[in-house]
N, C-alpha and C. Protein backbone atom coordinates (compact mmCIF):
# COMPACT_ATOMS: atom_id res chain seq x y z
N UNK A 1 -25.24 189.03 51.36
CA UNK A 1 -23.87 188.64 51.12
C UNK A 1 -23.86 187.30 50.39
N UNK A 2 -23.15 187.46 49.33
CA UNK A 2 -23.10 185.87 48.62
C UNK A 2 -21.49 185.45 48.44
N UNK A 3 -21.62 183.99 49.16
CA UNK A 3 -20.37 183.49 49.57
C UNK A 3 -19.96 182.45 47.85
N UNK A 4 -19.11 182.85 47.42
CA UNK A 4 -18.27 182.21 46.53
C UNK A 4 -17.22 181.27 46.71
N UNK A 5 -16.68 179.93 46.39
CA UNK A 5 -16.19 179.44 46.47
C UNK A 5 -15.21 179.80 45.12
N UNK A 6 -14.03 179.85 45.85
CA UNK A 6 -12.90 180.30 44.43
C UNK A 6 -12.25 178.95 43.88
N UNK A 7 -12.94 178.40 42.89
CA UNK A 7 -12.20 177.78 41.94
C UNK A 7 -11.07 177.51 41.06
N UNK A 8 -10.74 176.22 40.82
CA UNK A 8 -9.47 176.32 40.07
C UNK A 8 -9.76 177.58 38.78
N UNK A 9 -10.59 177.43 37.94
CA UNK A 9 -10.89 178.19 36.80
C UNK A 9 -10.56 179.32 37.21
N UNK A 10 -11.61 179.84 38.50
CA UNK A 10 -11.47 181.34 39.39
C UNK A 10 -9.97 181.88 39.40
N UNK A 11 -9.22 180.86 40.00
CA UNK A 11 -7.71 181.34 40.50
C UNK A 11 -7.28 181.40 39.13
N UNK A 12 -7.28 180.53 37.88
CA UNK A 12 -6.52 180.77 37.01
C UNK A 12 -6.48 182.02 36.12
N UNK A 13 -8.08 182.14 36.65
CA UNK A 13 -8.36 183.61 35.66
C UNK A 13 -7.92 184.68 36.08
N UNK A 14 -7.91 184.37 37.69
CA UNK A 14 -7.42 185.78 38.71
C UNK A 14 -5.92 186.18 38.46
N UNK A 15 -5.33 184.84 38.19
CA UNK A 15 -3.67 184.44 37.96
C UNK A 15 -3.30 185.59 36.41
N UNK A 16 -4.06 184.31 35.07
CA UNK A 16 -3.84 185.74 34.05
C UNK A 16 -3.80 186.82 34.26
N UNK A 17 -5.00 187.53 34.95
CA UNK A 17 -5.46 189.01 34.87
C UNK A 17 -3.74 189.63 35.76
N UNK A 18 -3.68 189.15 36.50
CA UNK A 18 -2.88 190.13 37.38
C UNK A 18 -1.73 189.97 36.69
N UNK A 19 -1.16 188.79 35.73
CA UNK A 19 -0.02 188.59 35.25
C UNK A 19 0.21 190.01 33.63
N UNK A 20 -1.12 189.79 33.45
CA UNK A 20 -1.38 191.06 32.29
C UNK A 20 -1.30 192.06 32.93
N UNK A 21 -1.72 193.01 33.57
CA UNK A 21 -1.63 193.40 34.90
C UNK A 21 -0.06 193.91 35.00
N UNK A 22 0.42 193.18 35.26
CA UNK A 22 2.28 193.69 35.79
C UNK A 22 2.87 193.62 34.45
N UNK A 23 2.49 192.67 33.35
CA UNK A 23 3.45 192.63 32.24
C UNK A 23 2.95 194.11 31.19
N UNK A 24 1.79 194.55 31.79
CA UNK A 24 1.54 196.26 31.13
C UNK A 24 2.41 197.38 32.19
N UNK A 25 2.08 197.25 33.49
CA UNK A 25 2.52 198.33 34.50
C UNK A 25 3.19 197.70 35.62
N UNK A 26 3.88 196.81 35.71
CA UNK A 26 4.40 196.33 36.18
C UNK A 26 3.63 196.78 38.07
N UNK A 27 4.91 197.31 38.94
CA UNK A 27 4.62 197.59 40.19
C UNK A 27 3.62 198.89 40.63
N UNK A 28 3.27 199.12 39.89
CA UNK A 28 2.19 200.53 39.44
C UNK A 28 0.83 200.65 41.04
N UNK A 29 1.24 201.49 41.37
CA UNK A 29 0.07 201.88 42.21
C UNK A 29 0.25 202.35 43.33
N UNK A 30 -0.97 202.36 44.31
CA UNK A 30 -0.27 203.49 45.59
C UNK A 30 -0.88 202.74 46.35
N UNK A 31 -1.69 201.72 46.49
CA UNK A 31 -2.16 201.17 47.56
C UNK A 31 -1.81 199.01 46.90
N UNK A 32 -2.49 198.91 46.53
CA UNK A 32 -2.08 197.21 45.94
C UNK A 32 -0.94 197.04 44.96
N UNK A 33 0.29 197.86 45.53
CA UNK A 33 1.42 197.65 44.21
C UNK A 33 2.23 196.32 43.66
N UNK A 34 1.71 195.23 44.28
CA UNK A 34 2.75 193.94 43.83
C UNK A 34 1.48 192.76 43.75
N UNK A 35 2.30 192.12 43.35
CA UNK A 35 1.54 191.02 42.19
C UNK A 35 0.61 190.50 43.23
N UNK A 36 1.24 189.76 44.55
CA UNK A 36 0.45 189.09 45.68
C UNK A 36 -0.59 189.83 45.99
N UNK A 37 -0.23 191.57 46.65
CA UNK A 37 -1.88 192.01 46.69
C UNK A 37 -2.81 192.04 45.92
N UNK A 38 -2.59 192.33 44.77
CA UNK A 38 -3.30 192.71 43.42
C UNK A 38 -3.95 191.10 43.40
N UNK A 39 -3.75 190.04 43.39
CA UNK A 39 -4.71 188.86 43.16
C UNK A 39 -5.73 188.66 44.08
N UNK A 40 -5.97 189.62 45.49
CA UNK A 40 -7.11 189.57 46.18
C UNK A 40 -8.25 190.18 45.51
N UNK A 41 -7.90 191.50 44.68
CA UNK A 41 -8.54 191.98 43.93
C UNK A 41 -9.06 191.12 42.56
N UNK A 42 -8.42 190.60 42.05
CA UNK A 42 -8.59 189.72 40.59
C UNK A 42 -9.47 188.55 41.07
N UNK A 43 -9.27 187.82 42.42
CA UNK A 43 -10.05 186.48 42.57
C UNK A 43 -11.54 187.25 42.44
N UNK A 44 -11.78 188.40 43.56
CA UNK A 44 -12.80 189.06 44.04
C UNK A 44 -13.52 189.10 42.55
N UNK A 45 -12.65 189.92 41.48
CA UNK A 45 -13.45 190.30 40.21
C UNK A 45 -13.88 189.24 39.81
N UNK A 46 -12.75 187.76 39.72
CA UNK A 46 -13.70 186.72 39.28
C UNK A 46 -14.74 186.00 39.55
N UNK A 47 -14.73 186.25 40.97
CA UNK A 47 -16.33 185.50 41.59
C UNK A 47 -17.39 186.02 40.96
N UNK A 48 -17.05 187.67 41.22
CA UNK A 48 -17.87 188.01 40.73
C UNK A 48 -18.50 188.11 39.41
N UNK A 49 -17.62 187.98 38.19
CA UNK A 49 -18.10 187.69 36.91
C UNK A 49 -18.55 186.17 36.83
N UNK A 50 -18.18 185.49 37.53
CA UNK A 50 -18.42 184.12 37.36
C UNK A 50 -19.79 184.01 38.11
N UNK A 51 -20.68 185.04 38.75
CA UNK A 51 -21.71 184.34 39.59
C UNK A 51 -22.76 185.42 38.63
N UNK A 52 -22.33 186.47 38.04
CA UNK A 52 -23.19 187.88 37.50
C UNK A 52 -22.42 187.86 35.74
N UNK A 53 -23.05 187.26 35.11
CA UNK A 53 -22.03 187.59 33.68
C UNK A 53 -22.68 188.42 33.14
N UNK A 54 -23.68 189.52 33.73
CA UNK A 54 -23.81 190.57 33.03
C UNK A 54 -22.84 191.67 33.00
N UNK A 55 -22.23 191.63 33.96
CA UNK A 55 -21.10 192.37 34.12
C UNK A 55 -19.68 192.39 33.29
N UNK A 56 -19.60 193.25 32.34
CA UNK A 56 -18.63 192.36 31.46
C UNK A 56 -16.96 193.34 31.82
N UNK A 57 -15.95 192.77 32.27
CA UNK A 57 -14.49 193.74 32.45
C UNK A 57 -14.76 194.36 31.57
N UNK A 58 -14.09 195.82 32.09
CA UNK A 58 -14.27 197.10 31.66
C UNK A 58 -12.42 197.41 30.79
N UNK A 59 -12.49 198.09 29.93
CA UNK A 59 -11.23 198.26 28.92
C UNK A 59 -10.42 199.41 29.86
N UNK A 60 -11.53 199.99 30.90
CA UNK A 60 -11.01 201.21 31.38
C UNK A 60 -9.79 201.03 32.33
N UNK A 61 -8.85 201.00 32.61
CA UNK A 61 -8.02 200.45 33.94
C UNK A 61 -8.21 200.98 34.95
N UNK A 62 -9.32 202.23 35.28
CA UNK A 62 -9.94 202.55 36.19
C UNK A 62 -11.12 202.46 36.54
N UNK A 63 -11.53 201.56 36.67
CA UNK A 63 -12.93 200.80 36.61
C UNK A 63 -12.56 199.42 36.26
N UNK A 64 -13.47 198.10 36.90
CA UNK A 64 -13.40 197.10 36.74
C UNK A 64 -13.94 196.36 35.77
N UNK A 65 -15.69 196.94 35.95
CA UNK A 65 -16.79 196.07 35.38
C UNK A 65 -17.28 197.28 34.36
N UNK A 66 -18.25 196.90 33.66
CA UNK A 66 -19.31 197.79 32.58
C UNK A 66 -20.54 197.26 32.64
N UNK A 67 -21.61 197.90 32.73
CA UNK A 67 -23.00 197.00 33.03
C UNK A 67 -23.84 197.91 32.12
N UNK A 68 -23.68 197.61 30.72
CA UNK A 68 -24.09 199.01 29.85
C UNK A 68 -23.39 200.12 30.07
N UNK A 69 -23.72 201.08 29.92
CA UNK A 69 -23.14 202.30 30.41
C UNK A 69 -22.73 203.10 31.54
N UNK A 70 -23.06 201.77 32.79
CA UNK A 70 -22.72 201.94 33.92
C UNK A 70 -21.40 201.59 34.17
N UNK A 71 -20.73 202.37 34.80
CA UNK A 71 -19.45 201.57 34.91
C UNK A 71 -19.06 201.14 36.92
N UNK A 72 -18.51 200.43 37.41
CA UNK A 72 -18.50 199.91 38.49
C UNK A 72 -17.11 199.21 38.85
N UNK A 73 -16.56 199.86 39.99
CA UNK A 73 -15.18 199.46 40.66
C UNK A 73 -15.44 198.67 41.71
N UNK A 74 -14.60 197.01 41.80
CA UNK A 74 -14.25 196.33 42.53
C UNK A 74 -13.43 196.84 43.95
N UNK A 75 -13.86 196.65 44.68
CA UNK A 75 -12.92 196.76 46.09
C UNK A 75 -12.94 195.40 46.89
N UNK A 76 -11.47 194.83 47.15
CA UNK A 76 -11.68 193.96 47.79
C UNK A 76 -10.52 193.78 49.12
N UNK A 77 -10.62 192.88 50.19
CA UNK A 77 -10.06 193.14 51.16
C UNK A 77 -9.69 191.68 51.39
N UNK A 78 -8.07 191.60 52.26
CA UNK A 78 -8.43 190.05 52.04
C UNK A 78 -8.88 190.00 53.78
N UNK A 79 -8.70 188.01 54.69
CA UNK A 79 -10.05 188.20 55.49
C UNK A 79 -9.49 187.30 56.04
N UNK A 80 -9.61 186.49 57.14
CA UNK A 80 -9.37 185.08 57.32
C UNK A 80 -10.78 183.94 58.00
N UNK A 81 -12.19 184.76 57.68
CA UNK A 81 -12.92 184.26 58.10
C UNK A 81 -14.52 185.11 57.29
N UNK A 82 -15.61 184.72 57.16
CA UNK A 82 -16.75 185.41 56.49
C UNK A 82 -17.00 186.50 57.38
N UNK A 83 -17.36 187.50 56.52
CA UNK A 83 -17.04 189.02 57.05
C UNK A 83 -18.54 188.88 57.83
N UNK A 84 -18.80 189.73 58.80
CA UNK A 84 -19.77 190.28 59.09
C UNK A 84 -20.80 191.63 58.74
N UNK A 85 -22.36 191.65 59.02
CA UNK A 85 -22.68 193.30 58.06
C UNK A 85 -22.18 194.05 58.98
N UNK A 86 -21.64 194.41 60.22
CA UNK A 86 -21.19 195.41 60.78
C UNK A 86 -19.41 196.09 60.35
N UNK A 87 -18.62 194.54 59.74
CA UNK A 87 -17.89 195.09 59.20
C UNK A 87 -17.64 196.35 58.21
N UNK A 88 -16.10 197.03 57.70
CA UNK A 88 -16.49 198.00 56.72
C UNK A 88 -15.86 197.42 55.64
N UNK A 89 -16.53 198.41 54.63
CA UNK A 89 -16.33 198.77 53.09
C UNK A 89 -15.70 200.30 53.25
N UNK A 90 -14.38 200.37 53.23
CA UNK A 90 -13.73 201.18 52.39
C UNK A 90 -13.54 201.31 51.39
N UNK A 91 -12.65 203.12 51.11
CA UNK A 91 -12.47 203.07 50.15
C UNK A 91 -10.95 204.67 50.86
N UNK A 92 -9.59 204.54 50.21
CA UNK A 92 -8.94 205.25 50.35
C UNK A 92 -8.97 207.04 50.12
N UNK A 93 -8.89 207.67 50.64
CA UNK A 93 -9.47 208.96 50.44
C UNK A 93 -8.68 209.38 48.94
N UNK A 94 -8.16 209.17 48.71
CA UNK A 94 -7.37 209.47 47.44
C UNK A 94 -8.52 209.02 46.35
N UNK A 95 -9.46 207.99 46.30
CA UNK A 95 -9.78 207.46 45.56
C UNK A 95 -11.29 208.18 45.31
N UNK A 96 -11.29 208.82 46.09
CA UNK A 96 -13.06 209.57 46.08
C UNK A 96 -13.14 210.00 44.62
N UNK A 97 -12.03 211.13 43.98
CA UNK A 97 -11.89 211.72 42.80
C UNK A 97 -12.13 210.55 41.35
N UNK A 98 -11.94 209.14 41.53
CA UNK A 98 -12.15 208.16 40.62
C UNK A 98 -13.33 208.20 40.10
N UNK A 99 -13.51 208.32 38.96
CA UNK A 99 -15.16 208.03 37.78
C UNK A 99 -14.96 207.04 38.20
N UNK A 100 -16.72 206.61 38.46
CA UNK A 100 -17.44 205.17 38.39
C UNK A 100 -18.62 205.96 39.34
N UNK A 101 -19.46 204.84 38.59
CA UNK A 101 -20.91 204.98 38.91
C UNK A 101 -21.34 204.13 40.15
N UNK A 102 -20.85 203.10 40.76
CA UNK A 102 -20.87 201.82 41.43
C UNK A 102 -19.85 201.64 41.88
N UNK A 103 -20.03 200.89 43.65
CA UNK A 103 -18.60 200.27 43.76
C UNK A 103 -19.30 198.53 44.15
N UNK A 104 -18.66 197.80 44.21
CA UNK A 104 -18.61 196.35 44.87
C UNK A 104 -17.64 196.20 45.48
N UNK A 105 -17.99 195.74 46.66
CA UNK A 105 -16.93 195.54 47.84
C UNK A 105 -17.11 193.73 48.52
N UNK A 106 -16.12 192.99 48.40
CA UNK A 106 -15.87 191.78 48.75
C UNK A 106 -14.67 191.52 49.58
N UNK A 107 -14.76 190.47 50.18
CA UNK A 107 -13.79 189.62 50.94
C UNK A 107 -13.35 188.82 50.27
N UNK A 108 -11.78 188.44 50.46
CA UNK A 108 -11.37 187.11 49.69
C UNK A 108 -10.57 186.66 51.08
N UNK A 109 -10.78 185.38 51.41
CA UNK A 109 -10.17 184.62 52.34
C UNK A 109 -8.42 184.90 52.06
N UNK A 110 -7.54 184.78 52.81
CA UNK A 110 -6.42 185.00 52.79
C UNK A 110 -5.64 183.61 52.10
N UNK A 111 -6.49 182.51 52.25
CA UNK A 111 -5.55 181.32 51.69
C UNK A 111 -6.42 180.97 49.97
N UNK A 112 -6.63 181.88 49.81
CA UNK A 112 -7.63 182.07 48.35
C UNK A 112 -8.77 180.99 48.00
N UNK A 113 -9.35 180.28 49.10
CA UNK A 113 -10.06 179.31 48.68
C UNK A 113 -11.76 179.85 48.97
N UNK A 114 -12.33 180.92 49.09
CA UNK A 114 -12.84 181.61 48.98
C UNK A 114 -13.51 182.91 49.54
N UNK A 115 -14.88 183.29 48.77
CA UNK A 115 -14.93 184.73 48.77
C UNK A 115 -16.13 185.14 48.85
N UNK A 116 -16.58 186.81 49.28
CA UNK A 116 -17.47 186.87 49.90
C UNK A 116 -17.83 188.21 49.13
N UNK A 117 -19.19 187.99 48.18
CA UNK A 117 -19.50 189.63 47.79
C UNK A 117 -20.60 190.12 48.22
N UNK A 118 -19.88 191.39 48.87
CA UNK A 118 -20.77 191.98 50.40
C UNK A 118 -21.78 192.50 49.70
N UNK A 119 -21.43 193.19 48.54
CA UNK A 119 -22.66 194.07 47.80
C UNK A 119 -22.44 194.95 47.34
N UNK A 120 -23.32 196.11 46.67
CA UNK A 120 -23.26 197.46 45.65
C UNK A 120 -24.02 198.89 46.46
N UNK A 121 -23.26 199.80 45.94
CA UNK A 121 -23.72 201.08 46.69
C UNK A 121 -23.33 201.84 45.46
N UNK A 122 -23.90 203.00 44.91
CA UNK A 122 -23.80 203.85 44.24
C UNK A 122 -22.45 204.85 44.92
N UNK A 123 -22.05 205.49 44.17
CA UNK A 123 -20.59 206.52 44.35
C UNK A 123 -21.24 207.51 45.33
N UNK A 124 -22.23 207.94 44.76
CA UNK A 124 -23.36 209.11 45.37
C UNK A 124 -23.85 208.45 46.79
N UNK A 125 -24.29 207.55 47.02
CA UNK A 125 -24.89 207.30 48.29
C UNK A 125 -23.92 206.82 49.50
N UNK A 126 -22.50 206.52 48.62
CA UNK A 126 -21.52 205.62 49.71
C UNK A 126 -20.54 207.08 50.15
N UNK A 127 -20.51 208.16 49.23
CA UNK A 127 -20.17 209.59 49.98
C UNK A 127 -21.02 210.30 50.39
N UNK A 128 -22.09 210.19 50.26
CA UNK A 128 -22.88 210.35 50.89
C UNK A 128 -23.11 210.10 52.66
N UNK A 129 -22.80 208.86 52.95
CA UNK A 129 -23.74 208.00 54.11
C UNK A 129 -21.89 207.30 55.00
N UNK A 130 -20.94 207.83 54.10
CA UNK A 130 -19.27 207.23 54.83
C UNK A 130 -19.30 208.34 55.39
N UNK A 131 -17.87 207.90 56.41
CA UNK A 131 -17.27 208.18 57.62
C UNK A 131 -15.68 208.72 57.02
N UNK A 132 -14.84 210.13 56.89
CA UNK A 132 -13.93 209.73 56.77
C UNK A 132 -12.89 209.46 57.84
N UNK A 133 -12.12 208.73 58.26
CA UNK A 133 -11.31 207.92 59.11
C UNK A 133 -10.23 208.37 58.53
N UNK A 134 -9.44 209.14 59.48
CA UNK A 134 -7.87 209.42 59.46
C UNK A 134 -7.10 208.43 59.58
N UNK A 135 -5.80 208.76 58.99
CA UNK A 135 -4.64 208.17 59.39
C UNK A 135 -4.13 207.58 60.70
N UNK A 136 -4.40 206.07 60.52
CA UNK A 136 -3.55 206.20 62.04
C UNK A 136 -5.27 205.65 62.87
N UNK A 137 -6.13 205.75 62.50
CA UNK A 137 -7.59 205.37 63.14
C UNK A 137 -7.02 203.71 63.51
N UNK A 138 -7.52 203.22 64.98
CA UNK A 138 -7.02 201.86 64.84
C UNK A 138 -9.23 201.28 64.92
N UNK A 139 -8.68 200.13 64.51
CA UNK A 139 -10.50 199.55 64.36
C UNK A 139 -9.74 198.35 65.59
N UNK A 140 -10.96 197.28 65.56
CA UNK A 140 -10.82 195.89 66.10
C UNK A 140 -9.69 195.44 65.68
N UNK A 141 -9.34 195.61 64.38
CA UNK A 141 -7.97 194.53 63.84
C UNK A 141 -6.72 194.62 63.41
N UNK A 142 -6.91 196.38 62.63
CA UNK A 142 -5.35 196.85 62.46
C UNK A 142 -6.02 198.27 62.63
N UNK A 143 -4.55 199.17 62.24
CA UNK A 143 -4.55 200.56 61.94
C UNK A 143 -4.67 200.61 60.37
N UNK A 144 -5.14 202.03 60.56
CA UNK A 144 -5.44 202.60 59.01
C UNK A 144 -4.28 202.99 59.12
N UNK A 145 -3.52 202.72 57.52
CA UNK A 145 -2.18 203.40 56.99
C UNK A 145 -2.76 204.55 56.43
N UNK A 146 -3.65 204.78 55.81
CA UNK A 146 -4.06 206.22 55.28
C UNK A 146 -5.72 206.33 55.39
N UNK A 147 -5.93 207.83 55.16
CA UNK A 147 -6.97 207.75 55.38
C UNK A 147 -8.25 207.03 54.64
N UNK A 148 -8.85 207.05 55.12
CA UNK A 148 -10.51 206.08 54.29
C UNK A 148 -11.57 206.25 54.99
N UNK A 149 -12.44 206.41 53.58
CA UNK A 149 -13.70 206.69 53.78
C UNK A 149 -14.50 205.26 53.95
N UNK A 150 -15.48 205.14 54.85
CA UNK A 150 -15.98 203.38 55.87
C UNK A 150 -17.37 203.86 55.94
N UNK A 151 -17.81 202.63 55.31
CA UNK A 151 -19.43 202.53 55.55
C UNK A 151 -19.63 200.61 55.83
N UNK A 152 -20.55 200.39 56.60
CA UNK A 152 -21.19 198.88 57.54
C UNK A 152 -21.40 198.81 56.02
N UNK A 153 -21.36 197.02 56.03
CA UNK A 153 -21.30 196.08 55.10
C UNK A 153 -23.13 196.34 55.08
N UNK A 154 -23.70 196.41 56.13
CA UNK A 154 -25.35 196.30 56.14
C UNK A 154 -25.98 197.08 54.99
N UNK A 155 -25.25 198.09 54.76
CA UNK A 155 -25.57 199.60 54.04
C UNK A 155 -25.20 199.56 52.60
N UNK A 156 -25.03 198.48 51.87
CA UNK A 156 -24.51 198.00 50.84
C UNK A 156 -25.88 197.08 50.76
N UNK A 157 -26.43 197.30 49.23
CA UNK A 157 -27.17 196.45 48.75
C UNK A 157 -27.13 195.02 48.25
N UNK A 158 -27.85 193.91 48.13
CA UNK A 158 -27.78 193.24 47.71
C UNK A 158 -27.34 193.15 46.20
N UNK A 159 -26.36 192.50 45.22
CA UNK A 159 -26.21 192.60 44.01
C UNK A 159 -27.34 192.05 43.59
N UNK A 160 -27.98 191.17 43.77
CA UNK A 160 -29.10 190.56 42.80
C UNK A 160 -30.21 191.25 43.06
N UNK A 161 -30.54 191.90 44.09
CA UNK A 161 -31.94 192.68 44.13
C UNK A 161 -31.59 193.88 43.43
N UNK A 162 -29.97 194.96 43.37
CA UNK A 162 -29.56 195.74 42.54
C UNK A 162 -29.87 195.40 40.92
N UNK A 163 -29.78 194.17 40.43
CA UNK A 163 -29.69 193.64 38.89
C UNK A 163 -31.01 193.74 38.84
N UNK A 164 -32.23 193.20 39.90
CA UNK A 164 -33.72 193.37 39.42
C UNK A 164 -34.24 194.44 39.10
N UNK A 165 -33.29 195.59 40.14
CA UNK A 165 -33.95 196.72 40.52
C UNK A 165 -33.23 197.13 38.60
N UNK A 166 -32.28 197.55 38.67
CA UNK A 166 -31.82 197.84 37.29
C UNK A 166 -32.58 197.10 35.62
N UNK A 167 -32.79 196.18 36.18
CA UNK A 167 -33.52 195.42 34.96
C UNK A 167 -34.88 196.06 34.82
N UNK A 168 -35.40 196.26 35.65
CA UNK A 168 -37.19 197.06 35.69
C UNK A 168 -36.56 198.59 35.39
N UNK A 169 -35.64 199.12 35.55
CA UNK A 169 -35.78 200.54 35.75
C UNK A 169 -34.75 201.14 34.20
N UNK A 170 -34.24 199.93 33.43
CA UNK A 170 -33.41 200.71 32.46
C UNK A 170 -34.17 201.04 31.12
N UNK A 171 -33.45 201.96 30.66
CA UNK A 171 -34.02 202.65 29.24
C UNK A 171 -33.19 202.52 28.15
């Protein structure tokens, strides 16, 4: 897990993105539809481009990042404290059907001053090795509003041993 500190730069970039963001689709979506949720997601993307700049935003609006021809979706949650590996990484059952090759799943503190990227799992291994969790499932902290598919933060790779592993293995 690599803990990010969200920066002024961070927030401002997180700020643009989501402002482009609503001034294309305004309230658009089924799970992060307004501007406030949607910037847990945008800080998350920026840590993460700001700590990995191989990763370059993706043109796709379904998908985040592009890593060559890989493409890779951000998930982020917000938190009020550094997550633990027993915590989960969801993902909404609606969303299984989404292209991408990769997901990244992070924490962003609730008062945006920073953030936590838990790590990378392939599409294939995280439906693979998840749980799906109904509607209405309560955990330690809230209820699920819909259903989602949950896998332990443990079960998520490291991003930088992922980038080595990818750097030795691409063609």
């Amino acid at each position: 897990m690599i803990e990010a500190k969200v920066t002024e730069e961070i927030l401002e970039d997180a700020k643009a993105r989501n402002e482009e963001f609503f001034q294309k689709f305004g309230n658009r979506g089924t799970h992060r539809n307004n501007k406030e949720q949607r910037m847990t997601g945008y800080i998350a993307e920026s840590c993460i481009k700001k700590k990995f700049d191989v990763f370059q935003y993706s043109q796709d609006i379904n998908v985040d990042f592009n890593l060559d021809n890989l493409t890779i979706d951000s998930k982020a949650q917000g938190c009020n404290s550094r997550p633990l590996d027993y915590y989960s990484a969801t993902l909404y059952e609606d969303q299984k059907e989404r292209s991408t090759d990769y997901y990244i799943f992070s924490r962003v503190k609730k008062d945006f001053t920073m953030a936590w990227i838990c790590g990378i799992i392939s599409k294939i291994k995280f439906f693979k090795i998840s749980k799906l969790q109904p509607k209405g499932t309560i955990t330690k902290n809230f209820r699920y509003d819909q259903s989602r598919y949950e896998v332990q933060y443990k079960e998520l790779a490291d991003i930088n041993v992922f980038l080595n592993w990818y750097d030795q293995n691409k063609k």
